[in-house]
Protein backbone atom coordinates (compact mmCIF):
# COMPACT_ATOMS: atom_id res chain seq x y z
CA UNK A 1 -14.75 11.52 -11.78
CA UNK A 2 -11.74 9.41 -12.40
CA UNK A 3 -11.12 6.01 -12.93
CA UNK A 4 -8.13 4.88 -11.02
CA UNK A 5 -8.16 3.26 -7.58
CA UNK A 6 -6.23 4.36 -5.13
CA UNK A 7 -2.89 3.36 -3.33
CA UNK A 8 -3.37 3.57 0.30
CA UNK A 9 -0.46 2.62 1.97
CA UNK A 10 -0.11 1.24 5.94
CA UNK A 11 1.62 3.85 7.81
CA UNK A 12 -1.01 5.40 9.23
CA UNK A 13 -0.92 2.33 11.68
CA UNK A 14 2.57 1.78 12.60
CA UNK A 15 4.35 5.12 13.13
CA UNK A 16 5.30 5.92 16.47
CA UNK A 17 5.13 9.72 16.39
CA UNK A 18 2.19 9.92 14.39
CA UNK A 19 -1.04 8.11 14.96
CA UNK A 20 -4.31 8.29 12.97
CA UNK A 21 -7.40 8.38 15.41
CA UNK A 22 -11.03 8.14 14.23
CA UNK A 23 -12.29 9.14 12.00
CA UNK A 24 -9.44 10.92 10.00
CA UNK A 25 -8.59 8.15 8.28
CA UNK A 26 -11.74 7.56 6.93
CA UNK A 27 -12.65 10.49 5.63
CA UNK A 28 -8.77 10.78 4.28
CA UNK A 29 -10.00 7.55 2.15
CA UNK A 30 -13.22 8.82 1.42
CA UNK A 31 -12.06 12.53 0.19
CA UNK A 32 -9.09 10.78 -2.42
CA UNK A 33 -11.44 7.80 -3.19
CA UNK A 34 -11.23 8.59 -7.24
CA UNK A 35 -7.62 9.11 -6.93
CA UNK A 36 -4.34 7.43 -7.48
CA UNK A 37 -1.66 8.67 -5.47
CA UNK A 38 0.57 7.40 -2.35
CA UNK A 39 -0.97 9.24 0.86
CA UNK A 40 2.27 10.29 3.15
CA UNK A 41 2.36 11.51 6.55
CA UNK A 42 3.29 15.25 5.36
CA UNK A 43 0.53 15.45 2.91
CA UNK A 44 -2.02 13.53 6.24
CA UNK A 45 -0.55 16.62 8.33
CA UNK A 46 -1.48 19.11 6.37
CA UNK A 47 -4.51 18.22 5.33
CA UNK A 48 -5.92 17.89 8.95
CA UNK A 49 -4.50 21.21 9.66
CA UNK A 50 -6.35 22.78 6.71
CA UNK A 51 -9.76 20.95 7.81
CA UNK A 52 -8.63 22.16 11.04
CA UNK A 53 -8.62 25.67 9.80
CA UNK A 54 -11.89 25.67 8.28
CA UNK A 55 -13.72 26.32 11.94
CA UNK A 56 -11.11 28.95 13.12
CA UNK A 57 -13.68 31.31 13.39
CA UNK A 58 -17.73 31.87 12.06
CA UNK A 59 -15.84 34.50 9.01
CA UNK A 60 -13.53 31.19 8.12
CA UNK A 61 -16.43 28.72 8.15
CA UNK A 62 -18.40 30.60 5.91
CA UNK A 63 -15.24 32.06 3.64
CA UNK A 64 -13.54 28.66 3.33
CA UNK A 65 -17.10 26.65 2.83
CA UNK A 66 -18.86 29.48 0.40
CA UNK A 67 -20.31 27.75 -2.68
CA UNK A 68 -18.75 23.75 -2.14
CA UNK A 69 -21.22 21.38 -2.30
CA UNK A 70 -21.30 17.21 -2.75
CA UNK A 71 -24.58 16.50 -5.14
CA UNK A 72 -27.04 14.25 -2.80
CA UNK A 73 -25.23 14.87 0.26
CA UNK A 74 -27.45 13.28 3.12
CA UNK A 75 -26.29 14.18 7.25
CA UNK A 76 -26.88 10.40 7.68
CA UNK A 77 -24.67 7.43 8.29
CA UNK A 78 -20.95 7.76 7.86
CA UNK A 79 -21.15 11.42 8.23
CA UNK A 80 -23.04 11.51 11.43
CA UNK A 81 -20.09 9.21 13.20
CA UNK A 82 -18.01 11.45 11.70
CA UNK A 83 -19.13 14.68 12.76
CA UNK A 84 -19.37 13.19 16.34
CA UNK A 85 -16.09 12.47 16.50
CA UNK A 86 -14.90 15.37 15.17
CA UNK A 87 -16.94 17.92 17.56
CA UNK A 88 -14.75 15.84 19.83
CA UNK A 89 -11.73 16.21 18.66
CA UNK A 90 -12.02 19.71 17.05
CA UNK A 91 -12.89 22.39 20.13
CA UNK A 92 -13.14 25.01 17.38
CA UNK A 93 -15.52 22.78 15.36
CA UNK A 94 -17.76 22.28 18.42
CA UNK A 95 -18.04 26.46 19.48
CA UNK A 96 -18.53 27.54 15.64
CA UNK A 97 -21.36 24.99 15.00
CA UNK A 98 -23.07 25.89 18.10
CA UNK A 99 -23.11 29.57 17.35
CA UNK A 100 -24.03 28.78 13.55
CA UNK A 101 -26.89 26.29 13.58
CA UNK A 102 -29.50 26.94 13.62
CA UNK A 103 -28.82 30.85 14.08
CA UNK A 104 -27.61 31.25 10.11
CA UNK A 105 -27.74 27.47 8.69
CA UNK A 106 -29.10 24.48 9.39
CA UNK A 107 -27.64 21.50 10.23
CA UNK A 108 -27.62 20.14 6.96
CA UNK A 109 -26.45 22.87 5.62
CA UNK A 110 -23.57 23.34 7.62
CA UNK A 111 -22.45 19.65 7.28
CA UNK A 112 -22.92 19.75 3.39
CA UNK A 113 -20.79 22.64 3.52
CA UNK A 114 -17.89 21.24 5.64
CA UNK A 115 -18.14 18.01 4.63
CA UNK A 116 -17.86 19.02 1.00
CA UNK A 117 -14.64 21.66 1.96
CA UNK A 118 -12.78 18.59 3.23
CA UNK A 119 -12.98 16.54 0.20
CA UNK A 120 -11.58 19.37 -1.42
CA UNK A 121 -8.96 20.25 0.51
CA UNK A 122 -7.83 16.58 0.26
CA UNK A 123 -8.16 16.83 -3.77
CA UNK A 124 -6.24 19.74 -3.71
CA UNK A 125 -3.34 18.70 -1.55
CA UNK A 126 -3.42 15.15 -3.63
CA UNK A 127 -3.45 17.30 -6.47
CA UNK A 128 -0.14 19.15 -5.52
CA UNK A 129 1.19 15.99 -4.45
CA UNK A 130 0.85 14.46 -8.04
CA UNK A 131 2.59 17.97 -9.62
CA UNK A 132 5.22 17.75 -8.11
């Protein structure tokens, strides 16, 4: 873990073009939490389209989400809000959980699993941010 707060700057509420609905940027918060680094609109973008990408199909779910994993993750809380309004606003996310759970996974299971891919697609992309 690191110890350094992070900078979150206001323009996910003002821009025109470009609005953040719920719950995106709360779990944008929540997956950079131990980092420091300005968020931007470019890096927001493509992060959504990579968590986006994760339910393209079952093969993608279970490629993209194969062996992440948040110690004590609980489906409680937070997450459930969050998964409710993403099965909203993700059609994909909706069709791959229904043919996944409880088929292959359970629901647990397949939250841990996307829940934890997010946070590290968000390191990552913070990650390249703060390279370059």
């Amino acid at each position: 873990m690191y110890n350094i707060n992070i900078c979150y700057v206001s323009i996910f509420y003002y821009l025109s073009d470009f609005q953040l609905k719920y719950p995106w940027n709360e779990i944008i918060k929540w997956g950079s939490d131990d980092l420091n680094v300005d968020i931007n609109i470019k890096i927001v973008k493509k992060v959504i389209e990579e968590i986006k990408d994760i339910t393209l199909d079952e093969e993608s779910f279970f490629n993209i989400t194969e062996g992440k994993d948040i110690q004590s993750f609980h489906f409680e809380d937070k997450y459930v809000l969050w998964a409710t309004a993403l099965l909203k606003d993700i059609p994909n996310l909706k069709k791959i959980r229904y043919n996944i759970v409880p088929k292959y996974i359970n629901e647990n299971e397949f939250w841990l699993r996307y829940f934890s891919s997010i946070k590290m697609i968000i390191i990552k992309n913070f990650f390249e941010t703060m390279q370059n």
